[in-house]
C-alpha atoms as a PDB file:
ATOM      1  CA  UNK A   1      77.548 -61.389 -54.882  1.00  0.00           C
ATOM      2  CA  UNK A   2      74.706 -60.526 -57.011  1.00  0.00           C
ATOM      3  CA  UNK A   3      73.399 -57.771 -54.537  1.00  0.00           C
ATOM      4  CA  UNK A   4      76.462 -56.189 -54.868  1.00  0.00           C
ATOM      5  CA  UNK A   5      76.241 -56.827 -58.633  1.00  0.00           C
ATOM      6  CA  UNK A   6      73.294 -54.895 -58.468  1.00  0.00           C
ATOM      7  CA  UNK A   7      74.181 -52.221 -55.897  1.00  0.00           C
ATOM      8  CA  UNK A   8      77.230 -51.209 -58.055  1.00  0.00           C
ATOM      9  CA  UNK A   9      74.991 -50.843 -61.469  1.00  0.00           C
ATOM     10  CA  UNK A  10      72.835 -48.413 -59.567  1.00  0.00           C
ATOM     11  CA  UNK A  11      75.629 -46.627 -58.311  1.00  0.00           C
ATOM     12  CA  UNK A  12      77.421 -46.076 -61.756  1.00  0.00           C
ATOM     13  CA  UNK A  13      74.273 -45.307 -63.183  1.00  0.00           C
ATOM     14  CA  UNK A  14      73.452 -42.646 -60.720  1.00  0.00           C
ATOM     15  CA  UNK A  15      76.721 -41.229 -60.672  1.00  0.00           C
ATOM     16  CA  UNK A  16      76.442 -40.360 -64.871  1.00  0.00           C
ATOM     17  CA  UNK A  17      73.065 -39.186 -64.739  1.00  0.00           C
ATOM     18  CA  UNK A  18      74.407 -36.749 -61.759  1.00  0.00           C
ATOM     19  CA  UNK A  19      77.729 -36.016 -63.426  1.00  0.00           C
ATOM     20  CA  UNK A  20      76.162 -35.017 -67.375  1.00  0.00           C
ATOM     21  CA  UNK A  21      75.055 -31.079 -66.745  1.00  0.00           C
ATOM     22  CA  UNK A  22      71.327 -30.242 -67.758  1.00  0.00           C
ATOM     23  CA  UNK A  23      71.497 -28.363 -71.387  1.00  0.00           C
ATOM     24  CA  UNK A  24      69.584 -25.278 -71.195  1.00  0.00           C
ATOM     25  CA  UNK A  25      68.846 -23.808 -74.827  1.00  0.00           C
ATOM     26  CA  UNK A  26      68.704 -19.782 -73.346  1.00  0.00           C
ATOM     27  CA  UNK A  27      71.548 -19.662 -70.922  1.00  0.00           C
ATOM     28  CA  UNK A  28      73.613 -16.906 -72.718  1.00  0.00           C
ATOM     29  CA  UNK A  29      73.444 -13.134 -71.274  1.00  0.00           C
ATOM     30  CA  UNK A  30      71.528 -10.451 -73.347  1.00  0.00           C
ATOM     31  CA  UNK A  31      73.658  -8.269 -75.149  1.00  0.00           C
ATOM     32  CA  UNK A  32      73.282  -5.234 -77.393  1.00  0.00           C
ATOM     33  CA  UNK A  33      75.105  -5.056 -80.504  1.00  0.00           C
ATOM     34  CA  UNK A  34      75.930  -2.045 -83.204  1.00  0.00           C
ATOM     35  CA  UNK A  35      76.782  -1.833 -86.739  1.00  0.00           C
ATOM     36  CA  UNK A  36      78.971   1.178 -86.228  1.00  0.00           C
ATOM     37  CA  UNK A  37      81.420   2.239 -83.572  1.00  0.00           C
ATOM     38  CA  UNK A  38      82.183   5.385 -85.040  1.00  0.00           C
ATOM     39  CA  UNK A  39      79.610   7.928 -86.452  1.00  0.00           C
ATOM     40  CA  UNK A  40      79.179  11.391 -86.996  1.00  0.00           C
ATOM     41  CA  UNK A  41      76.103  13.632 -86.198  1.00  0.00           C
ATOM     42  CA  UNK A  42      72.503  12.841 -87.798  1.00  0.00           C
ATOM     43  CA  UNK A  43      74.179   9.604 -89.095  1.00  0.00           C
ATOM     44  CA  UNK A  44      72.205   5.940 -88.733  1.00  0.00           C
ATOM     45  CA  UNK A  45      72.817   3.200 -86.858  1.00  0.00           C
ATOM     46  CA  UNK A  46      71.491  -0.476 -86.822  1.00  0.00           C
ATOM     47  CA  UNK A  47      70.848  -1.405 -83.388  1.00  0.00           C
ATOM     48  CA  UNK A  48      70.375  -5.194 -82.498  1.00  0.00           C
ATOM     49  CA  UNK A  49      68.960  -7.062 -79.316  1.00  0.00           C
ATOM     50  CA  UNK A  50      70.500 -10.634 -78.975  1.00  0.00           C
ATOM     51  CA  UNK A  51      69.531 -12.934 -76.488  1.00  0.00           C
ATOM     52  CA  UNK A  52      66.430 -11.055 -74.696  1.00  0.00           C
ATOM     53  CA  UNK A  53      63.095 -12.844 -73.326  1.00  0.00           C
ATOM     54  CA  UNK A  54      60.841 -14.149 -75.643  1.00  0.00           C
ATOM     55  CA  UNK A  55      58.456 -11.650 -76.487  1.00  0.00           C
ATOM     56  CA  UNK A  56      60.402  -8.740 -74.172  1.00  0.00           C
ATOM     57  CA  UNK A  57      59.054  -5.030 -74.109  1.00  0.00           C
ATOM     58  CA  UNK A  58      63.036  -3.390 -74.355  1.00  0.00           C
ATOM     59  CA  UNK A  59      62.695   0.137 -73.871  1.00  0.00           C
ATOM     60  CA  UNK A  60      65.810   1.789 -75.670  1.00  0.00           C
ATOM     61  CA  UNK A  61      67.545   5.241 -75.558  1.00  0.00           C
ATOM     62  CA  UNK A  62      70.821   6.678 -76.344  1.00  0.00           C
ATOM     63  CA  UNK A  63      72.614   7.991 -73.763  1.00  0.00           C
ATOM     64  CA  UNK A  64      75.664   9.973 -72.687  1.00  0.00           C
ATOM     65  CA  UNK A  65      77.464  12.418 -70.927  1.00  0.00           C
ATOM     66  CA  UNK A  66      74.276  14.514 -69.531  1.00  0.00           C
ATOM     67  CA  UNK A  67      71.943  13.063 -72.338  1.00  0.00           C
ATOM     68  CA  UNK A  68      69.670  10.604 -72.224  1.00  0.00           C
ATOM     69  CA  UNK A  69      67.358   9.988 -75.526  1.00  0.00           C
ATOM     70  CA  UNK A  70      64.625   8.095 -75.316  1.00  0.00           C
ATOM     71  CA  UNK A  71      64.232   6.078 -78.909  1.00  0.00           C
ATOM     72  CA  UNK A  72      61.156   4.232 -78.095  1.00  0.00           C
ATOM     73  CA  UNK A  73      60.555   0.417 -77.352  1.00  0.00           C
ATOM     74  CA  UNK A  74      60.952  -2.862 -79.140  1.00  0.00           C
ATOM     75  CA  UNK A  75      59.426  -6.140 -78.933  1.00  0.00           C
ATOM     76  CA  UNK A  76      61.916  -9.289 -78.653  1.00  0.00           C
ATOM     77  CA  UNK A  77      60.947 -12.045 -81.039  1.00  0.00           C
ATOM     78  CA  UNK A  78      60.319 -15.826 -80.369  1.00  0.00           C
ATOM     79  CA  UNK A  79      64.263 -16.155 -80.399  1.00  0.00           C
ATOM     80  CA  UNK A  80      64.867 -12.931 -77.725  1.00  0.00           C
ATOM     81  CA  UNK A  81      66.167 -10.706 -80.429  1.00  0.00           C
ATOM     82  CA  UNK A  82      65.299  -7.811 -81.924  1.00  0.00           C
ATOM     83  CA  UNK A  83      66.650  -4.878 -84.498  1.00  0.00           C
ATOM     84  CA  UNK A  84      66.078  -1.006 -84.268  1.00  0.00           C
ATOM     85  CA  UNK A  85      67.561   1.558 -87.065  1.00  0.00           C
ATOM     86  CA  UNK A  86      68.511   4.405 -84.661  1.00  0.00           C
ATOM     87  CA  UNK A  87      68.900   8.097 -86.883  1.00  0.00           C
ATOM     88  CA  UNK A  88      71.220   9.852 -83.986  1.00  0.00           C
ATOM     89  CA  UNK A  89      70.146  13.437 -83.633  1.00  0.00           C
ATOM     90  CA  UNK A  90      72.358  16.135 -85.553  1.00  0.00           C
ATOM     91  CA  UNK A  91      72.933  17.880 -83.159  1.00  0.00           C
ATOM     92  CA  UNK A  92      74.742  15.747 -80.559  1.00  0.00           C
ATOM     93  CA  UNK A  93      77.932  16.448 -79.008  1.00  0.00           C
ATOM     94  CA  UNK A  94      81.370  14.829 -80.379  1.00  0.00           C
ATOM     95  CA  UNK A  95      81.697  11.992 -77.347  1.00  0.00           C
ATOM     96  CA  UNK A  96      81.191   8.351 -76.624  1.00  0.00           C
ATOM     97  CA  UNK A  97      77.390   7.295 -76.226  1.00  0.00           C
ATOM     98  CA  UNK A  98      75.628   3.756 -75.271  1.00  0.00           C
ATOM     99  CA  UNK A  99      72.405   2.437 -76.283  1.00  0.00           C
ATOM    100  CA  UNK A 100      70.662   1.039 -73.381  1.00  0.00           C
ATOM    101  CA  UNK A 101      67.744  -1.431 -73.058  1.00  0.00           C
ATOM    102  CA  UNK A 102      66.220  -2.211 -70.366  1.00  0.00           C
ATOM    103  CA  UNK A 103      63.592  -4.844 -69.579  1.00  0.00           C
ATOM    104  CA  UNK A 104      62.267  -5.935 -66.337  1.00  0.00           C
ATOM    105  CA  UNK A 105      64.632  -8.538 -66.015  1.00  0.00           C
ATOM    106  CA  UNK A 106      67.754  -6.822 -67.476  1.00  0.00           C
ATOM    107  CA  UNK A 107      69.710  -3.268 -67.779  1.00  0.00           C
ATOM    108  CA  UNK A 108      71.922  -4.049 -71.097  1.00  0.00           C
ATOM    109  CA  UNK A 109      74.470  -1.257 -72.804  1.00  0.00           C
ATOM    110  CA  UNK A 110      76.027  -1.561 -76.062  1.00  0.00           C
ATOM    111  CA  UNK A 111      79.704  -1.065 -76.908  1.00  0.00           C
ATOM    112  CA  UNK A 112      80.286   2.455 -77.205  1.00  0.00           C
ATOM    113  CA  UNK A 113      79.317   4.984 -79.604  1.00  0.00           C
ATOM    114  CA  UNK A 114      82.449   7.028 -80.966  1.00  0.00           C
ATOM    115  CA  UNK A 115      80.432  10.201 -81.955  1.00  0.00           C
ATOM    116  CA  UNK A 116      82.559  13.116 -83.556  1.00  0.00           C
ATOM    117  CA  UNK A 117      82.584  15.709 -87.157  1.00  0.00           C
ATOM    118  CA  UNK A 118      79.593  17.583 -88.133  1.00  0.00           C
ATOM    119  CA  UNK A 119      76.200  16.774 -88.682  1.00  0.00           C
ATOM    120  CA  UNK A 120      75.709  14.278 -91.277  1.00  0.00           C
ATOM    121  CA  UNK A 121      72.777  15.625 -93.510  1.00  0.00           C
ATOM    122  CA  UNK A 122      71.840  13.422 -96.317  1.00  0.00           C
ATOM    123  CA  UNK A 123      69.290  14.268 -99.361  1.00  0.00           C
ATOM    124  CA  UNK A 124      68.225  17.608 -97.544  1.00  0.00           C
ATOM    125  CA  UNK A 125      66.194  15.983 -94.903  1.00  0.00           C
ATOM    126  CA  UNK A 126      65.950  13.449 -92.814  1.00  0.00           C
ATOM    127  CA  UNK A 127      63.118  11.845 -93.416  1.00  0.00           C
ATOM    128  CA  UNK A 128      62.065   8.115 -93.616  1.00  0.00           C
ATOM    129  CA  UNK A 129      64.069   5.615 -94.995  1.00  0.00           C
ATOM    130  CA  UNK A 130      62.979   4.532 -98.891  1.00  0.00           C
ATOM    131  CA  UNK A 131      65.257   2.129-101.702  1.00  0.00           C
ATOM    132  CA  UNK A 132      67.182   5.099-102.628  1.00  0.00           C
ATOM    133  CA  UNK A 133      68.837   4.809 -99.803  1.00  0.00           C
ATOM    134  CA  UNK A 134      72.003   2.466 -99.395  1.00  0.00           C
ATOM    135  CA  UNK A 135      71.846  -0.953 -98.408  1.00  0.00           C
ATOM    136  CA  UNK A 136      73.022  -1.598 -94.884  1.00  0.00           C
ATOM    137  CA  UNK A 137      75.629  -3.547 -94.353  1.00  0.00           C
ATOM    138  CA  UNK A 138      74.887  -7.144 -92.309  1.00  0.00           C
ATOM    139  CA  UNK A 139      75.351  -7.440 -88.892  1.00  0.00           C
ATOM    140  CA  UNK A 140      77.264 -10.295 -87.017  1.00  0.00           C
ATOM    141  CA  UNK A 141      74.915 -12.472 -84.819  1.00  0.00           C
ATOM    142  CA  UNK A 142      77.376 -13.462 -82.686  1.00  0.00           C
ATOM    143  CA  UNK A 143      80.065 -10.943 -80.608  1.00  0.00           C
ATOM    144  CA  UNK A 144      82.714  -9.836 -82.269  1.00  0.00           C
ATOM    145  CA  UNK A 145      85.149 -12.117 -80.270  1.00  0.00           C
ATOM    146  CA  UNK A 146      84.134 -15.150 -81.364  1.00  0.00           C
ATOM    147  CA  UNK A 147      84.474 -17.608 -84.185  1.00  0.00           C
ATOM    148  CA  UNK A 148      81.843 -19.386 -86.202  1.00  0.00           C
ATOM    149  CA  UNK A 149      81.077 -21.678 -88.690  1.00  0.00           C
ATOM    150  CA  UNK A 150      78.281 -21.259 -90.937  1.00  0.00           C
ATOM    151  CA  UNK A 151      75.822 -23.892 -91.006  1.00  0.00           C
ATOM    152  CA  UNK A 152      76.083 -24.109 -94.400  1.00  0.00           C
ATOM    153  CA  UNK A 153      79.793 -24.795 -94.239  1.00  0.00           C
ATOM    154  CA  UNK A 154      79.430 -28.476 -91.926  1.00  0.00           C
ATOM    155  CA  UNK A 155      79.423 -31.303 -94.442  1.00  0.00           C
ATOM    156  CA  UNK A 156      76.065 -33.778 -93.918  1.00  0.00           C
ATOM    157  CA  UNK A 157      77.936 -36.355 -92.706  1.00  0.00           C
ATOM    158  CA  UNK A 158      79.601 -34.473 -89.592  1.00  0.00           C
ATOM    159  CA  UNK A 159      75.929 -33.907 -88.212  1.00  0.00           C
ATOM    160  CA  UNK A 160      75.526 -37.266 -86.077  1.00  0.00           C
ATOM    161  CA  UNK A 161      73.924 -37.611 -82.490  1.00  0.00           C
ATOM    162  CA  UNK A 162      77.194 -36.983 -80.816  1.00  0.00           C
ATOM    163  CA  UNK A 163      77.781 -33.286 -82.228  1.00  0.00           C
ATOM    164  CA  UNK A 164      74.693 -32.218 -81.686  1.00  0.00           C
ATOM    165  CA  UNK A 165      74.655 -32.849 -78.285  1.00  0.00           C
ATOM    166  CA  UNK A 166      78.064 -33.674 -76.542  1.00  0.00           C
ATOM    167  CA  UNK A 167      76.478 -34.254 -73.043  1.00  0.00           C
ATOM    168  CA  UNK A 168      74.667 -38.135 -74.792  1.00  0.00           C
ATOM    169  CA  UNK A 169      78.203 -38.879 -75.223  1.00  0.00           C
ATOM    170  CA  UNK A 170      79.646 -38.447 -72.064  1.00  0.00           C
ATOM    171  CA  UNK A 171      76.554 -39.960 -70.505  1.00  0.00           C
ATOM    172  CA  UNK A 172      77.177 -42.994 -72.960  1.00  0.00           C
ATOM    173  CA  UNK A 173      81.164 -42.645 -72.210  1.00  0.00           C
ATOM    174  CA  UNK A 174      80.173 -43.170 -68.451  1.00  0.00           C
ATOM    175  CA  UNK A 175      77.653 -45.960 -68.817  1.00  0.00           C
ATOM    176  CA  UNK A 176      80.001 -48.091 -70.674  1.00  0.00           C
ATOM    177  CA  UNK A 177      82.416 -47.691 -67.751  1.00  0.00           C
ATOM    178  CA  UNK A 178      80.502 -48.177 -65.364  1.00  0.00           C
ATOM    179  CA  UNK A 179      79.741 -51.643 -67.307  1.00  0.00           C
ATOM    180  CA  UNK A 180      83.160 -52.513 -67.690  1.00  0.00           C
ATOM    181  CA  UNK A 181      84.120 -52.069 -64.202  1.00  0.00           C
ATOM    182  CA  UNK A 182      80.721 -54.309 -62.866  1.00  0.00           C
ATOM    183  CA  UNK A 183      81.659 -57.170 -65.438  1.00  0.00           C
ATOM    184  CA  UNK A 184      85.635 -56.773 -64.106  1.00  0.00           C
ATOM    185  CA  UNK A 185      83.970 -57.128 -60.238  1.00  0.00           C
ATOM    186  CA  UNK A 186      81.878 -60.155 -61.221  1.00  0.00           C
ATOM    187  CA  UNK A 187      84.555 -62.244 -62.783  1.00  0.00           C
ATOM    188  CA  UNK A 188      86.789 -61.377 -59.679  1.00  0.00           C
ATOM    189  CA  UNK A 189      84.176 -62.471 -57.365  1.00  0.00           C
ATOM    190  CA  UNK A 190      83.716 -65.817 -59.104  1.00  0.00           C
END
C-alpha cells in the first residue's frame, strides 16, 4: 500500500512538471512597424524594429514596384529592437512601398507604404533633422491589433506571484490535485 502510495506521488508529480509549458521570454516573431501609412514624396517616416536578435545587423531598404532603396543598416538593441527615421526620396512614384529588413535569421516587411501627391519639400532643403523641426509623434510598441495596459495603470496590489507568471499556478493547481487524489487512495486502502 505504501509503494503504491509512493508510485502515485511520482506519477502526479511527473505528469505537472510535463503538462506546465516552458516560458520562453523571446518567442514572438520580428516585425517591422511604421508611424505613417500614408505619405507623400520627400516626406519622413519613423521606422521601428520590434522583436529582432539581440544585437542584430538589419539591413533595411524601401522597396517597390521596380525599386529597391537601400537605407543602410541598424543595430538591434539588448531588447531586439531598433528605430530608423527614413526621409523617402522626392522623387518616388505614387504606389504602395515596404520597408524590408533582413537579418541572417529573418526576411521581415512592414505594412505598406501608401505613397501618393507631390514631393513634400520642407524649409528649402532637406537636410538633417534639428529642434525646429516638429516633434514626432510616438509610436505604439505593440501591433496595432492588440490591447494593452500600461504598466503604470496595474494597481500594486494586483502584482502577486500568480500574475506574473500563470504557468506556477497551474503547476501549483496540479500538485494540489495530485495530493488530494493520493490522500483519497490512502484512506480507501485502509
Amino acid at each position: 500500500m505504501f509503494f503504491r502510495f509512493k508510485v502515485s506521488a511520482a506519477i502526479v508529480i511527473l505528469l505537472a512538471l510535463f503538462i506546465v509549458p516552458s516560458a520562453s521570454a523571446h518567442n514572438k516573431v520580428p516585425r517591422v512597424e511604421i508611424s505613417l501609412e500614408r505619405l507623400n514624396p520627400g516626406g519622413v517616416v519613423d521606422v521601428r524594429g520590434v522583436s529582432f536578435g539581440m544585437d542584430d545587423i538589419v539591413s533595411l531598404s524601401l522597396i517597390g514596384t521596380g525599386v529597391d532603396i537601400t537605407l543602410g543598416e541598424v543595430t538591434a538593441n539588448a531588447e531586439g529592437d531598433f528605430t530608423y527615421i527614413a526621409v523617402l526620396p522626392a522623387e518616388l512614384v505614387e504606389g504602395a512601398y515596404y520597408f524590408r529588413a533582413v537579418t541572417s535569421h529573418h526576411y521581415v516587411l512592414s505594412p505598406p507604404l501608401t505613397v501618393w501627391g507631390t514631393a513634400f519639400i520642407e524649409g528649402g532643403g532637406q537636410g538633417l533633422r534639428d529642434e525646429d523641426d516638429g516633434l514626432l509623434a510616438p509610436m505604439p510598441t505593440f501591433s496595432p491589433s492588440v490591447v494593452t495596459t500600461p504598466v503604470a495603470a496595474i494597481p500594486a496590489e494586483a502584482s502577486s506571484p500568480f500574475t506574473m507568471n500563470p504557468n506556477l499556478l497551474i503547476w501549483a493547481a496540479l500538485v494540489v490535485l495530485g495530493i488530494f487524489i493520493l490522500f483519497s487512495i490512502q484512506r480507501k486502502n485502509t
